[in-house]
N, C-alpha and C. Protein backbone atom coordinates (compact mmCIF):
# COMPACT_ATOMS: atom_id res chain seq x y z
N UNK A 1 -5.12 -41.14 14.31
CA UNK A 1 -3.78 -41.20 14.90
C UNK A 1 -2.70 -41.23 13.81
N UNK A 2 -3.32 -42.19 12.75
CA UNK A 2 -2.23 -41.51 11.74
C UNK A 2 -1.88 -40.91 11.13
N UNK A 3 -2.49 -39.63 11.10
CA UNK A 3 -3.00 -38.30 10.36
C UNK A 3 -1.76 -37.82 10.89
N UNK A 4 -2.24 -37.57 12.71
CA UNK A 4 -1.25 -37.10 13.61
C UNK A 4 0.28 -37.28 13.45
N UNK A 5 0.34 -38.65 13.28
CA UNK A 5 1.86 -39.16 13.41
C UNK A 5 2.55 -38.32 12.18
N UNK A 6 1.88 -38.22 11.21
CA UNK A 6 2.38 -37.81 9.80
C UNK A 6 2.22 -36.38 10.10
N UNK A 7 1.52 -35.52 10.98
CA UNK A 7 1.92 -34.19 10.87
C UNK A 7 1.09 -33.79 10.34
N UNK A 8 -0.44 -34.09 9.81
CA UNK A 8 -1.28 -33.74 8.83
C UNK A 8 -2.57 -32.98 9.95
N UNK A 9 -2.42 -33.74 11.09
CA UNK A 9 -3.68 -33.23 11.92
C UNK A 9 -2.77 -31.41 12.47
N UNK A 10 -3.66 -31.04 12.28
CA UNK A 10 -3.21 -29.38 12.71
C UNK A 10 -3.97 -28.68 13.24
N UNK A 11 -3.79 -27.54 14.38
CA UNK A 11 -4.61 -27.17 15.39
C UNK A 11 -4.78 -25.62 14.21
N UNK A 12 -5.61 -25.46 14.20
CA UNK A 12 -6.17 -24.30 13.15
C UNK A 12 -6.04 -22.76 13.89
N UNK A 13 -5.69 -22.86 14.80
CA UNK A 13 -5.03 -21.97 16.08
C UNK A 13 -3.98 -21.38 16.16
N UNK A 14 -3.23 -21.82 15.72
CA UNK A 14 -1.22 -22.11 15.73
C UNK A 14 -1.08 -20.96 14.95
N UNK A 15 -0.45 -20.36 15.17
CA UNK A 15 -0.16 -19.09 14.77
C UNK A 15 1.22 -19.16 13.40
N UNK A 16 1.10 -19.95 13.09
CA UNK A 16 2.27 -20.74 11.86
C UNK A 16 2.51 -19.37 10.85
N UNK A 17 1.82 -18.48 10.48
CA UNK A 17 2.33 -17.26 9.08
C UNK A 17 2.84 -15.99 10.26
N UNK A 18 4.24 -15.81 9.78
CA UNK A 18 4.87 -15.09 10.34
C UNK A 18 5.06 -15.15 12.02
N UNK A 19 4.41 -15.64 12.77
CA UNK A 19 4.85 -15.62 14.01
C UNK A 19 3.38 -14.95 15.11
N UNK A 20 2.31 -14.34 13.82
CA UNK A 20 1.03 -13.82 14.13
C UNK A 20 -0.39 -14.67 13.55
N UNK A 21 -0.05 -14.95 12.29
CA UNK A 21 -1.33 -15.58 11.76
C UNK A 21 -1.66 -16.58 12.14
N UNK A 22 -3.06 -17.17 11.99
CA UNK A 22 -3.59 -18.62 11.87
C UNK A 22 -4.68 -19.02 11.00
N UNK A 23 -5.14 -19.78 10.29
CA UNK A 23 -5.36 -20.02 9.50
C UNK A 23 -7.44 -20.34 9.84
N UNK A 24 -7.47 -20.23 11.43
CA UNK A 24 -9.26 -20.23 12.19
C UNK A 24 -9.55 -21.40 11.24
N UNK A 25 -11.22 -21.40 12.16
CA UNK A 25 -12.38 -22.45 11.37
C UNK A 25 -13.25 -21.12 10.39
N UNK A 26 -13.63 -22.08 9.34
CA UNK A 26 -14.28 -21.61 8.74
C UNK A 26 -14.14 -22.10 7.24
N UNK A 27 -14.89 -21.35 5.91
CA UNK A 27 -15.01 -22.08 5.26
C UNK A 27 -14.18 -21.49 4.24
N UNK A 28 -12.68 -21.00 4.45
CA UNK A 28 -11.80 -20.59 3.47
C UNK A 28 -11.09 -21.46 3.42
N UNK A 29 -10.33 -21.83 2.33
CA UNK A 29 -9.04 -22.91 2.62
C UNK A 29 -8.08 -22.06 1.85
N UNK A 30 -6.23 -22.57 2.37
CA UNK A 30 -5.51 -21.58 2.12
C UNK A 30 -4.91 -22.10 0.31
N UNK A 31 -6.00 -22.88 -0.19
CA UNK A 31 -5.60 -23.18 -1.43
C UNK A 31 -6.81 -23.54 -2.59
N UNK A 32 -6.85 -23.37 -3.58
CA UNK A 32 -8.02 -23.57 -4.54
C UNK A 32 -7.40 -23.57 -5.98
N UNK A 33 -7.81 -25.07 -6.90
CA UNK A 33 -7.46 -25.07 -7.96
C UNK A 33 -5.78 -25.46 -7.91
N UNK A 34 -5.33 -26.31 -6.67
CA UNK A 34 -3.77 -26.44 -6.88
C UNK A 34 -2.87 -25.73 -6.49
N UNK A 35 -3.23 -24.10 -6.22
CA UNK A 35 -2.55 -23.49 -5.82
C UNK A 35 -3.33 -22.39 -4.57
N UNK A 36 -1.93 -21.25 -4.29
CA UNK A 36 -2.31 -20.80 -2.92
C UNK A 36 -3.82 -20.00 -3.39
N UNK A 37 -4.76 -19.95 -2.95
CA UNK A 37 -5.92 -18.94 -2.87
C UNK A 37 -5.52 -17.64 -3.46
N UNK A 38 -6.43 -16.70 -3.51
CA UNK A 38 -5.84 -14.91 -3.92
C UNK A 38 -5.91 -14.35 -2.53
N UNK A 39 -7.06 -14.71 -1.57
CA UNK A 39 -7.11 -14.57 -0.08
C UNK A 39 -6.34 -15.03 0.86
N UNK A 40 -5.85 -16.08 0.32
CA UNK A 40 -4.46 -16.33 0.75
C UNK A 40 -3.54 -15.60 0.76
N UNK A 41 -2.93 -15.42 -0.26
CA UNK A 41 -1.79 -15.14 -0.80
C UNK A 41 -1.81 -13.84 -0.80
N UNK A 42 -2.88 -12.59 -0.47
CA UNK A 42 -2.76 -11.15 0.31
C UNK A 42 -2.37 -11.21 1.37
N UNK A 43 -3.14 -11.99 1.99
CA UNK A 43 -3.11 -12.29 3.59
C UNK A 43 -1.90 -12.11 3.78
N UNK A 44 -1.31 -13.28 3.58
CA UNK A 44 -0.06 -13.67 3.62
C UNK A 44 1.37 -12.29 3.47
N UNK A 45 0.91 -11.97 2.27
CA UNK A 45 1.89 -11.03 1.71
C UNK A 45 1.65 -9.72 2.50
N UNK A 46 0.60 -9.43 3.12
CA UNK A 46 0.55 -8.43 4.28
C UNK A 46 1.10 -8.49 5.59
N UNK A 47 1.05 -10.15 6.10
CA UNK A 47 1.59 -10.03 7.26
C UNK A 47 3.24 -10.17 7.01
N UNK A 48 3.65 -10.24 6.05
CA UNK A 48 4.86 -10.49 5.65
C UNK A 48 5.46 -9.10 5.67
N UNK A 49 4.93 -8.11 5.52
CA UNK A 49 4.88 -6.67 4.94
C UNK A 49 5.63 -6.30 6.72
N UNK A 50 4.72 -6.48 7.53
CA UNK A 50 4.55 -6.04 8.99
C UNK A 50 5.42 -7.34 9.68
N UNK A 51 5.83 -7.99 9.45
CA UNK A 51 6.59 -8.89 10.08
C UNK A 51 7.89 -9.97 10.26
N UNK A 52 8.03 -9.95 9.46
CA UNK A 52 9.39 -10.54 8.55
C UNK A 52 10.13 -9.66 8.40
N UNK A 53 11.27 -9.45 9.52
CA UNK A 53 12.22 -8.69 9.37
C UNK A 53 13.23 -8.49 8.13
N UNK A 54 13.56 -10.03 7.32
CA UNK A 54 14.47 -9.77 6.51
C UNK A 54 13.43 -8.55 4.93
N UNK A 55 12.47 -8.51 5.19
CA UNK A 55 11.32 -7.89 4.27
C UNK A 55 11.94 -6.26 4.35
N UNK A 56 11.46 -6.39 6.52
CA UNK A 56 12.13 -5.08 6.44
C UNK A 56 13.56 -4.39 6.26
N UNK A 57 14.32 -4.85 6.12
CA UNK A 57 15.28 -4.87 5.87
C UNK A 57 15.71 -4.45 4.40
N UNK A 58 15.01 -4.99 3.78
CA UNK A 58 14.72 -4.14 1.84
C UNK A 58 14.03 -3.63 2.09
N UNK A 59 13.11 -3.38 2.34
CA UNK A 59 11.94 -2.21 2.45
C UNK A 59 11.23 -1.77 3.84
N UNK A 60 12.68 -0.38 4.23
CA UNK A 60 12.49 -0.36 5.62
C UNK A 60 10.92 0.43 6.02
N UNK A 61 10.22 1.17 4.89
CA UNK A 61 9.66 1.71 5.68
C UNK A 61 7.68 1.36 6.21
N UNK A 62 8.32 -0.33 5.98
CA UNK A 62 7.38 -1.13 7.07
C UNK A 62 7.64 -1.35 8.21
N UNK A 63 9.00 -0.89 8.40
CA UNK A 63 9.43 -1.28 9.78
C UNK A 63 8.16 -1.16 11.19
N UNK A 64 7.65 -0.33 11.15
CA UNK A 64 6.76 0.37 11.93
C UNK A 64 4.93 0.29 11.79
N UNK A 65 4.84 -0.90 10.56
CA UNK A 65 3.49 -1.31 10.17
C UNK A 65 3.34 -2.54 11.28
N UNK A 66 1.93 -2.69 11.04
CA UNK A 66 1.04 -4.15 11.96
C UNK A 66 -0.50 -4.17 11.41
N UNK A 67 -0.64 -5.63 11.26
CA UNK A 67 -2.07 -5.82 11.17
C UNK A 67 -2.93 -5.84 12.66
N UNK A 68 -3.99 -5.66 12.69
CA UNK A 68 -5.38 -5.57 13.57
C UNK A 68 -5.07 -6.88 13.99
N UNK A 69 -5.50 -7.13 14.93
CA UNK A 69 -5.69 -8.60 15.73
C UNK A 69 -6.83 -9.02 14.98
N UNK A 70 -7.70 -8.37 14.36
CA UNK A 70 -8.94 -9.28 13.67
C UNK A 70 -8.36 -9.73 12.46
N UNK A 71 -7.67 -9.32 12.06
CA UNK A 71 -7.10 -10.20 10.60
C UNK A 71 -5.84 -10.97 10.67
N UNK A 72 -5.76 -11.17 12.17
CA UNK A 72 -5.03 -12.54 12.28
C UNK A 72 -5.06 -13.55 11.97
N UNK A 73 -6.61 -13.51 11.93
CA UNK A 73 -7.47 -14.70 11.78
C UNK A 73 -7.68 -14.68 9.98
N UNK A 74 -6.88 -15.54 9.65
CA UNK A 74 -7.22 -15.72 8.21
C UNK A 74 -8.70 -16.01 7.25
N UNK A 75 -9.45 -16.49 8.45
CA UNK A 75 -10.82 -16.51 7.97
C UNK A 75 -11.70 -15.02 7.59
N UNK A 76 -11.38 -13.98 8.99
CA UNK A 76 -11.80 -12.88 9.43
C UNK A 76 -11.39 -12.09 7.78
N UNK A 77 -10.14 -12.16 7.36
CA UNK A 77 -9.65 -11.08 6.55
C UNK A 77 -10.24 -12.02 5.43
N UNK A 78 -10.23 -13.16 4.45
CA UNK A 78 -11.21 -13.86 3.82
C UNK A 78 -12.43 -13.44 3.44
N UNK A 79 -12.87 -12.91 4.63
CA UNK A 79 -14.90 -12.51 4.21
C UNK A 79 -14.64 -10.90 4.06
N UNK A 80 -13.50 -10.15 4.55
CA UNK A 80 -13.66 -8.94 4.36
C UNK A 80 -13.10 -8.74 2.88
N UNK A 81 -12.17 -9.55 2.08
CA UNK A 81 -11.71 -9.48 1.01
C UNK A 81 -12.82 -10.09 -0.05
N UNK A 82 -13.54 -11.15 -0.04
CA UNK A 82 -14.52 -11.04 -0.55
C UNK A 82 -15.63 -10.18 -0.93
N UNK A 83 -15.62 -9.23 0.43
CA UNK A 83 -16.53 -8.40 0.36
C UNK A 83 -16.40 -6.64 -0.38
N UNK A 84 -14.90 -7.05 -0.71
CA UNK A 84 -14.13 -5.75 -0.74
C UNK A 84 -13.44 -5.42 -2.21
N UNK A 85 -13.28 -6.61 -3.17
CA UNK A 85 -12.31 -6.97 -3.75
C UNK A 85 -13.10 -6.43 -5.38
N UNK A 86 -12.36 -6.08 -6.24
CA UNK A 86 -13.17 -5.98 -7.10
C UNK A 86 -11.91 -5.67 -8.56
N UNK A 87 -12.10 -5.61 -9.71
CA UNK A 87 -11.10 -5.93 -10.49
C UNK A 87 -11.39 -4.04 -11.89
N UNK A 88 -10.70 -3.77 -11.87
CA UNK A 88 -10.11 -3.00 -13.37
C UNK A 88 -9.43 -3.51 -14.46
N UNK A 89 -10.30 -3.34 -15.37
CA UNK A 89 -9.38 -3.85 -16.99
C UNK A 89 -8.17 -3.75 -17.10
N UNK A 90 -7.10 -4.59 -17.29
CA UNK A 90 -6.12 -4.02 -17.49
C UNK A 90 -4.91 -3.84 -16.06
N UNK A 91 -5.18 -4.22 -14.49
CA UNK A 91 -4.72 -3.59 -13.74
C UNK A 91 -4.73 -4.43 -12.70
N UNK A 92 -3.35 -4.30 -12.12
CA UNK A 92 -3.18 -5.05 -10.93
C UNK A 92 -3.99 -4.61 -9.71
N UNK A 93 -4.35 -5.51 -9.01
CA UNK A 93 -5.04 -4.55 -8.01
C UNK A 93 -3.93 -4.67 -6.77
N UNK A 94 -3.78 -4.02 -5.93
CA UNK A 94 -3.24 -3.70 -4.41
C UNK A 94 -3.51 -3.75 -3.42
N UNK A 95 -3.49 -3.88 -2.04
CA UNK A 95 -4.15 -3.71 -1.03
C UNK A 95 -3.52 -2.17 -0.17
N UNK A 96 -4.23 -1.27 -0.27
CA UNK A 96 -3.38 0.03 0.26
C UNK A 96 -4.39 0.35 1.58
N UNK A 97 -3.33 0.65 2.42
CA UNK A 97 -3.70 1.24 4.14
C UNK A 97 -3.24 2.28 4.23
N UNK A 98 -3.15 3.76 3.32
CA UNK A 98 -3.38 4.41 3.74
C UNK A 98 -3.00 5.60 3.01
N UNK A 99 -4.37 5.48 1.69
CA UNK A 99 -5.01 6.21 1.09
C UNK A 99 -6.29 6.99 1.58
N UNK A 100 -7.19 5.98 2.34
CA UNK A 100 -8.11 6.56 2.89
C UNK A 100 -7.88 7.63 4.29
N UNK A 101 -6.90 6.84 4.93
CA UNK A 101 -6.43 7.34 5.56
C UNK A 101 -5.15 7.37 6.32
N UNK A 102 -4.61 9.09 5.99
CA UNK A 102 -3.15 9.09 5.52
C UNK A 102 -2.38 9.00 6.76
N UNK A 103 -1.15 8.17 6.16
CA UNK A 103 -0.02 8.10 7.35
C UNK A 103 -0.18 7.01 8.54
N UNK A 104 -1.68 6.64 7.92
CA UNK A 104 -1.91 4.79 9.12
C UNK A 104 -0.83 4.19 8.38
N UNK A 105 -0.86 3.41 9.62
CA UNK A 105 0.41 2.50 9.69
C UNK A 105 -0.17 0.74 9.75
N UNK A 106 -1.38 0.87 10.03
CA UNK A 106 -2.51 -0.16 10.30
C UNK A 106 -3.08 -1.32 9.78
N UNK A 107 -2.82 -2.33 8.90
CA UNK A 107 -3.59 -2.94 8.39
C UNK A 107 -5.09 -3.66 8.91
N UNK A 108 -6.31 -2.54 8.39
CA UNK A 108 -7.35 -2.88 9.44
C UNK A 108 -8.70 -3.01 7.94
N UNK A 109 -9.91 -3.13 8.63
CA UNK A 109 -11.06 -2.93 7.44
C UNK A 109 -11.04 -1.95 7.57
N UNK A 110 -11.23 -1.14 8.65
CA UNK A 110 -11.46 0.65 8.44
C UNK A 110 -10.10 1.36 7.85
N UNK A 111 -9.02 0.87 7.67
CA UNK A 111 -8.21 1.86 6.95
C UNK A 111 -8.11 0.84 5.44
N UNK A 112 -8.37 -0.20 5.31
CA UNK A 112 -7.81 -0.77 3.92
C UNK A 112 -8.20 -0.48 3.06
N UNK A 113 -8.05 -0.71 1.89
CA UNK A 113 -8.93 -0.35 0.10
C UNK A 113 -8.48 -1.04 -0.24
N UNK A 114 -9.28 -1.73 -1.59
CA UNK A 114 -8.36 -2.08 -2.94
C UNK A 114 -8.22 -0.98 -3.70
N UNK A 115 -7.00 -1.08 -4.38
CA UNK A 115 -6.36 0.16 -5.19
C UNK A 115 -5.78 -0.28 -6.53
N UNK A 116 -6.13 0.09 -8.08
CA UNK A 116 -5.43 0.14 -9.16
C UNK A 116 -4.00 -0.42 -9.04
N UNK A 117 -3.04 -0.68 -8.96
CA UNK A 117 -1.58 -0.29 -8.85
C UNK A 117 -1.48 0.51 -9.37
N UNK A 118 -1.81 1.32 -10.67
CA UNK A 118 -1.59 2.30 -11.18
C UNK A 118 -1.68 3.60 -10.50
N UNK A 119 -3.10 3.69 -9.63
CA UNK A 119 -3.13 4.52 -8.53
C UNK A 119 -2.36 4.51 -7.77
N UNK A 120 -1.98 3.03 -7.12
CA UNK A 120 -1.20 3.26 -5.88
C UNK A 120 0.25 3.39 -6.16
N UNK A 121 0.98 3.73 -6.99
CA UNK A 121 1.97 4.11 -7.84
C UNK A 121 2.16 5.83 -7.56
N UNK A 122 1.37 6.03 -7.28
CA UNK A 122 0.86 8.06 -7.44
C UNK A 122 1.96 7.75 -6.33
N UNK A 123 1.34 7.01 -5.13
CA UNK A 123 1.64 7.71 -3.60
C UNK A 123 2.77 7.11 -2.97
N UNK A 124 3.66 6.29 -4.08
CA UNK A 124 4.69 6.00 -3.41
C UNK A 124 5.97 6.96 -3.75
N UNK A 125 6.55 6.92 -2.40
CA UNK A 125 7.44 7.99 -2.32
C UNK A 125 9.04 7.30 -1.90
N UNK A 126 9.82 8.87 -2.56
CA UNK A 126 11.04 8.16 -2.40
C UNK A 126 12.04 8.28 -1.20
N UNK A 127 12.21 8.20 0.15
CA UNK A 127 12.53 8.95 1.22
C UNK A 127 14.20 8.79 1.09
N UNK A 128 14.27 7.35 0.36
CA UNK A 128 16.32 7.69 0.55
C UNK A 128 16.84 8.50 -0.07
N UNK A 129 15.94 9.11 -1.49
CA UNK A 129 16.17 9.42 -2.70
C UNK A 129 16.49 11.51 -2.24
N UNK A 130 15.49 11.53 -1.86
CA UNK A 130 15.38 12.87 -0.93
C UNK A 130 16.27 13.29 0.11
N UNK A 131 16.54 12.34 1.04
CA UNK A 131 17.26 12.66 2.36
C UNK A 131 16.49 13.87 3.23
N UNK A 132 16.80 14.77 3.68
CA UNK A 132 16.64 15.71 4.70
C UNK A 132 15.23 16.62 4.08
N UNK A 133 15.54 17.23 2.33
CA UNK A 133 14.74 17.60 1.60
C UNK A 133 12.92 17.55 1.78
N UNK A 134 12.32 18.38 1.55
CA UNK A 134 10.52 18.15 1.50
C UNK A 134 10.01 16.98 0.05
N UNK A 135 9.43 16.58 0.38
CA UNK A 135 9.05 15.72 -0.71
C UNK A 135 8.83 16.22 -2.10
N UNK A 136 9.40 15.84 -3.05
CA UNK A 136 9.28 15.98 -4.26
C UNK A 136 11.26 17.23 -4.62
N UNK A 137 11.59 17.03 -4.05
CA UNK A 137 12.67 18.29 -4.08
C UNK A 137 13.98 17.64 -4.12
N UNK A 138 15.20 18.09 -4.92
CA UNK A 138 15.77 17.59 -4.62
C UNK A 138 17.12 18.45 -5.03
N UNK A 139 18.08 18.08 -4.32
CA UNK A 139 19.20 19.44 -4.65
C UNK A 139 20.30 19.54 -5.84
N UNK A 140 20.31 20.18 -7.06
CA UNK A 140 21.32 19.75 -7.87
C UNK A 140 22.29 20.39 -7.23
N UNK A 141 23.64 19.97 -6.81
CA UNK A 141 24.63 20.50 -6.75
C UNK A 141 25.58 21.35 -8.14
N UNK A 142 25.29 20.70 -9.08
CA UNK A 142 26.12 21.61 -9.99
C UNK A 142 25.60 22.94 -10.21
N UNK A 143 24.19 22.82 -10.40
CA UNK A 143 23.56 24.28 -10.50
C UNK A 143 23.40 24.94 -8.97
N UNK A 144 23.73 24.11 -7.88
CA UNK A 144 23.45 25.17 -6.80
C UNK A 144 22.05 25.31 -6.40
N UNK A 145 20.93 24.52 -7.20
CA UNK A 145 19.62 25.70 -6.58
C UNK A 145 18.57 23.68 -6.29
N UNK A 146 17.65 24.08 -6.47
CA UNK A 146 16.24 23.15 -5.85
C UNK A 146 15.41 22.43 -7.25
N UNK A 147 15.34 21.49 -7.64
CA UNK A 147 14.92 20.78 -8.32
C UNK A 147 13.17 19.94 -7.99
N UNK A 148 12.56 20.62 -8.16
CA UNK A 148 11.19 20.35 -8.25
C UNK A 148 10.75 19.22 -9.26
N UNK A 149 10.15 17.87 -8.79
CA UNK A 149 10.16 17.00 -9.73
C UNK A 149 8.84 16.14 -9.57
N UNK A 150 7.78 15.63 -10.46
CA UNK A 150 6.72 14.64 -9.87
C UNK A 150 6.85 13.33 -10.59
N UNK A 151 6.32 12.18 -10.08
CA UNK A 151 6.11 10.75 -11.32
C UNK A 151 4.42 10.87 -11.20
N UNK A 152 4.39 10.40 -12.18
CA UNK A 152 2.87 10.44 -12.63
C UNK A 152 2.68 8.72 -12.71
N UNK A 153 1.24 8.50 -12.66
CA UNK A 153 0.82 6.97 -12.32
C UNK A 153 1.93 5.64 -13.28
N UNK A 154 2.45 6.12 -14.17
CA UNK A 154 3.21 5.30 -15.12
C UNK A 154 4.09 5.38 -14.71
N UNK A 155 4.70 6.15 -13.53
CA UNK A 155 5.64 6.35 -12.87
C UNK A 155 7.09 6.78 -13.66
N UNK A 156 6.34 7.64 -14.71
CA UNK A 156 7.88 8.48 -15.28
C UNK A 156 7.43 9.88 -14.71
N UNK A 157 8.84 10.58 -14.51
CA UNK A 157 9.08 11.83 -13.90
C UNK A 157 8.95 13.19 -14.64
N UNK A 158 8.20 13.82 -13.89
CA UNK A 158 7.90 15.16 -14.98
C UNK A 158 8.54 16.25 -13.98
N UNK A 159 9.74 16.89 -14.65
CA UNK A 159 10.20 17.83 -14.51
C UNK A 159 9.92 19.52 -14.25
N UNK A 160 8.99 19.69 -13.08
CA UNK A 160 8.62 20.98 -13.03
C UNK A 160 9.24 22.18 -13.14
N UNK A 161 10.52 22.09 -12.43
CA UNK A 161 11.30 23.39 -12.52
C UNK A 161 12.35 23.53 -11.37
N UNK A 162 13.52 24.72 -11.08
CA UNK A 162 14.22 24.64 -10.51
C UNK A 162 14.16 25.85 -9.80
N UNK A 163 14.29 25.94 -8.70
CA UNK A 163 13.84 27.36 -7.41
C UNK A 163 15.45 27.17 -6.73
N UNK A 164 15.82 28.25 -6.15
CA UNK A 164 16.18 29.56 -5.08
C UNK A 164 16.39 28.67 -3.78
N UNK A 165 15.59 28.16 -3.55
CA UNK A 165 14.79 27.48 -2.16
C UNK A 165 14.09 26.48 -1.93
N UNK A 166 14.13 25.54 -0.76
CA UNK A 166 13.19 24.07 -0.86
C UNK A 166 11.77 24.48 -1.18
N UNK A 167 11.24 25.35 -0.44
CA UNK A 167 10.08 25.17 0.18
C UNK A 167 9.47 25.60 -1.21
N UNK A 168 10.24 27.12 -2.04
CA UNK A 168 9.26 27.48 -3.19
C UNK A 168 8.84 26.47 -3.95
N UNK A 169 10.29 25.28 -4.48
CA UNK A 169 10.42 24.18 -4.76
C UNK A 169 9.00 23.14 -4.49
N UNK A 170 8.96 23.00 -3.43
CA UNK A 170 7.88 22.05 -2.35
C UNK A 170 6.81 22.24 -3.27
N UNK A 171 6.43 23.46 -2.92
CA UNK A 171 5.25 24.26 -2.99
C UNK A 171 4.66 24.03 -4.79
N UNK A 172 5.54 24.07 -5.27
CA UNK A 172 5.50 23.97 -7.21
C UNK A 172 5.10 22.16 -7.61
N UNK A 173 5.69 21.43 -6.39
CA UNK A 173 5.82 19.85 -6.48
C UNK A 173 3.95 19.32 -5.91
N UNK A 174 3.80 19.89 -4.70
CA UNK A 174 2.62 20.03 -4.16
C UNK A 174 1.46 20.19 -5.20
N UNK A 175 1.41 21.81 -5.79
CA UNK A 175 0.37 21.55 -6.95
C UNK A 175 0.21 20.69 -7.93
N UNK A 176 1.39 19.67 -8.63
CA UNK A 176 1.37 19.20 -9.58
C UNK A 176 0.98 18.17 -9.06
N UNK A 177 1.28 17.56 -7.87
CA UNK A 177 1.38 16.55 -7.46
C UNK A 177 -0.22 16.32 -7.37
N UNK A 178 -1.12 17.07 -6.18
CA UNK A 178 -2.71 17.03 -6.09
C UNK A 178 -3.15 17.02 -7.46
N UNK A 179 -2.76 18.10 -8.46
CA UNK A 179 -3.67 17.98 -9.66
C UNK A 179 -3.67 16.43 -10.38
N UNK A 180 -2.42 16.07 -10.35
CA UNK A 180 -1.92 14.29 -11.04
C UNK A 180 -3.14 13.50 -10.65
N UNK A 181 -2.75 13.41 -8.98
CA UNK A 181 -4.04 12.62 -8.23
C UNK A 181 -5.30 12.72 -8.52
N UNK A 182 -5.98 14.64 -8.76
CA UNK A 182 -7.45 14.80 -9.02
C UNK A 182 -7.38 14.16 -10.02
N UNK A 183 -6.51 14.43 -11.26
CA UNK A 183 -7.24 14.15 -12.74
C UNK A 183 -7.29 12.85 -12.72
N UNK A 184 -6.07 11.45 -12.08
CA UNK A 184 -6.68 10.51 -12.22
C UNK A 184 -7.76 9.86 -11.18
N UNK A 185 -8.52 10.48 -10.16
CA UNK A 185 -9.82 10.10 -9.49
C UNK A 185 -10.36 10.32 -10.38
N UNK A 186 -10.79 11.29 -11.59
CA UNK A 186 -11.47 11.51 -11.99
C UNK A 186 -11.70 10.69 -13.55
N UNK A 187 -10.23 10.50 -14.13
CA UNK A 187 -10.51 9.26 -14.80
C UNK A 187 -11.06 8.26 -14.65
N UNK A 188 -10.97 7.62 -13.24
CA UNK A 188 -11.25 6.07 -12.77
C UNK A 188 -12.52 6.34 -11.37
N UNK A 189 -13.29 7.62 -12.08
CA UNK A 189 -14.72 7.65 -10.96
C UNK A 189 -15.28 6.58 -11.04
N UNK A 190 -15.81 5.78 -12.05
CA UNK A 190 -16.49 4.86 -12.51
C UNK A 190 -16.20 3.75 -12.22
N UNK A 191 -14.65 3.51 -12.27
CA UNK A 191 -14.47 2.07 -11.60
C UNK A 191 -13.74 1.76 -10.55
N UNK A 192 -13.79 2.67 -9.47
CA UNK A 192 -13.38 2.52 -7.98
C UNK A 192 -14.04 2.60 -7.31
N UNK A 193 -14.16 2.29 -5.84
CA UNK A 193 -15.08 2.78 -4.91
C UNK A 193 -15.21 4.37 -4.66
N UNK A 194 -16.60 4.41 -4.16
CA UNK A 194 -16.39 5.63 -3.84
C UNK A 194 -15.41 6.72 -2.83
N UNK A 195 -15.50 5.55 -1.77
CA UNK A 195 -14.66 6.16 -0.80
C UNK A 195 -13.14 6.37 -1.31
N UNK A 196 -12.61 5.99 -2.04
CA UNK A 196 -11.24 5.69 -2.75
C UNK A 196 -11.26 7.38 -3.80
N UNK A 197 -12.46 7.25 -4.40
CA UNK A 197 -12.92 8.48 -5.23
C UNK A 197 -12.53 10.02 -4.39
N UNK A 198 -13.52 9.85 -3.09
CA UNK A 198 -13.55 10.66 -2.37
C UNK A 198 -11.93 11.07 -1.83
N UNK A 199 -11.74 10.07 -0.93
CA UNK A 199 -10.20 10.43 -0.55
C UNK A 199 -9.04 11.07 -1.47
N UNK A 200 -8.79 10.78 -2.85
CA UNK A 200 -8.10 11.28 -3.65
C UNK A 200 -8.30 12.71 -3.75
N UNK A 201 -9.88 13.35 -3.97
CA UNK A 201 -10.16 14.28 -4.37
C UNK A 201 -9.80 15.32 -3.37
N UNK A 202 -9.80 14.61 -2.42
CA UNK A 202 -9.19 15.21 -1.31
C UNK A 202 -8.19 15.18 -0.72
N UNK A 203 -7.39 14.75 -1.18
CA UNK A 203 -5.43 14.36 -1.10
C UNK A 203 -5.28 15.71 -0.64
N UNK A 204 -4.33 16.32 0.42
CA UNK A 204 -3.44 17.12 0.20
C UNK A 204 -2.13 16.17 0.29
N UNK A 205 -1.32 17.35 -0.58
CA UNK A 205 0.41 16.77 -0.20
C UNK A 205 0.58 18.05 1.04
N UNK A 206 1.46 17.02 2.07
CA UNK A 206 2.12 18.10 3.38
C UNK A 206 3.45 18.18 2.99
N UNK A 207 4.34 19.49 3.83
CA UNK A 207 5.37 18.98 3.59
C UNK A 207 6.29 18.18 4.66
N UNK A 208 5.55 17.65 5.44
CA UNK A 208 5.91 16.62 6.34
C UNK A 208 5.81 15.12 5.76
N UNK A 209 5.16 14.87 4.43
CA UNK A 209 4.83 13.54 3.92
C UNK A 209 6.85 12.85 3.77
């Protein structure tokens, strides 16, 4: 009862992270060594991603993300991150939904990966930066014509060339862009999953991305 009075007894149910999560039975706790967990503190930072409006608000284009009802359960996403998680020399790792498969909006086990940051750097894109434009394109006004441009995993910009037209434009951004991606799957065969391997090699860029 005096646990209670003090606020310490807690129904493991309660949906307390963001307005969706709960924290279940089981044998994770949301802290180790003093501080928050690493299973924690994804968790967390995912449903934050999909739920916390002022989030979306800087970074609108979660507006339209959600996690799975199974990884509500903080325990549930716990054993799948254990099971999933794995480290590169040198490299932050990520949680990406939708490399494997493109354009989910999902945070689930069947669409998640861990990802390099360096990789997941390839596939972020700039949509304010572009406006109306196909991805990778962009219009110089002084010269009048189409500016074809890629970032590569270090995320500096390599200057392909300048076209007539979006689409020839597109089209010049497209190849550079898949080859960037093949050559680095193929650097980091060895220390990614396979399925992560696979999907890259098989990237197309659309020009709907």
């Amino acid at each position: 009862m005096k646990e209670f009075i003090k606020g310490e007894v807690v129904n493991p149910y309660d949906k307390t992270v963001y307005g969706v999560g709960y924290i279940g039975e089981g044998k994770y706790n949301t802290r180790k060594d003093g501080k928050d967990a690493p299973q924690y503190t994804t968790w967390k930072n995912m449903l934050q991603r999909c739920y916390r409006i002022k989030y979306h608000q800087k970074y609108p284009t979660y507006t339209d993300c959600a996690v799975s009802e199974e990884w509500y359960n903080f325990q549930n996403f716990a054993t799948w991150y254990d099971n999933n998680y794995y480290e590169v020399e040198g490299e932050r790792m990520c949680l990406d939904k939708d490399i494997l498969n493109k354009h989910n909006k999902i945070y689930s086990p069947d669409n998640c990966i861990f990802v390099p940051q360096s990789i997941n750097l390839l596939f972020v894109k700039n949509d304010a930066i572009r406006g109306d434009l196909p991805i990778g394109v962009n219009f110089h006004k002084a010269r009048n014509n189409y500016m074809a441009r890629c970032k590569n995993r270090n995320r500096k910009t390599i200057y392909i060339g300048s076209f007539n037209d979006p689409i020839r434009a597109f089209q010049a951004y497209k190849m550079c862009k898949e080859e960037l991606i093949k050559q680095t799957a193929l650097e980091y065969k060895d220390k990614i999953p396979k399925d992560l391997y696979n999907a890259m090699m098989e990237y197309k860029v659309e020009i709907t991305d």
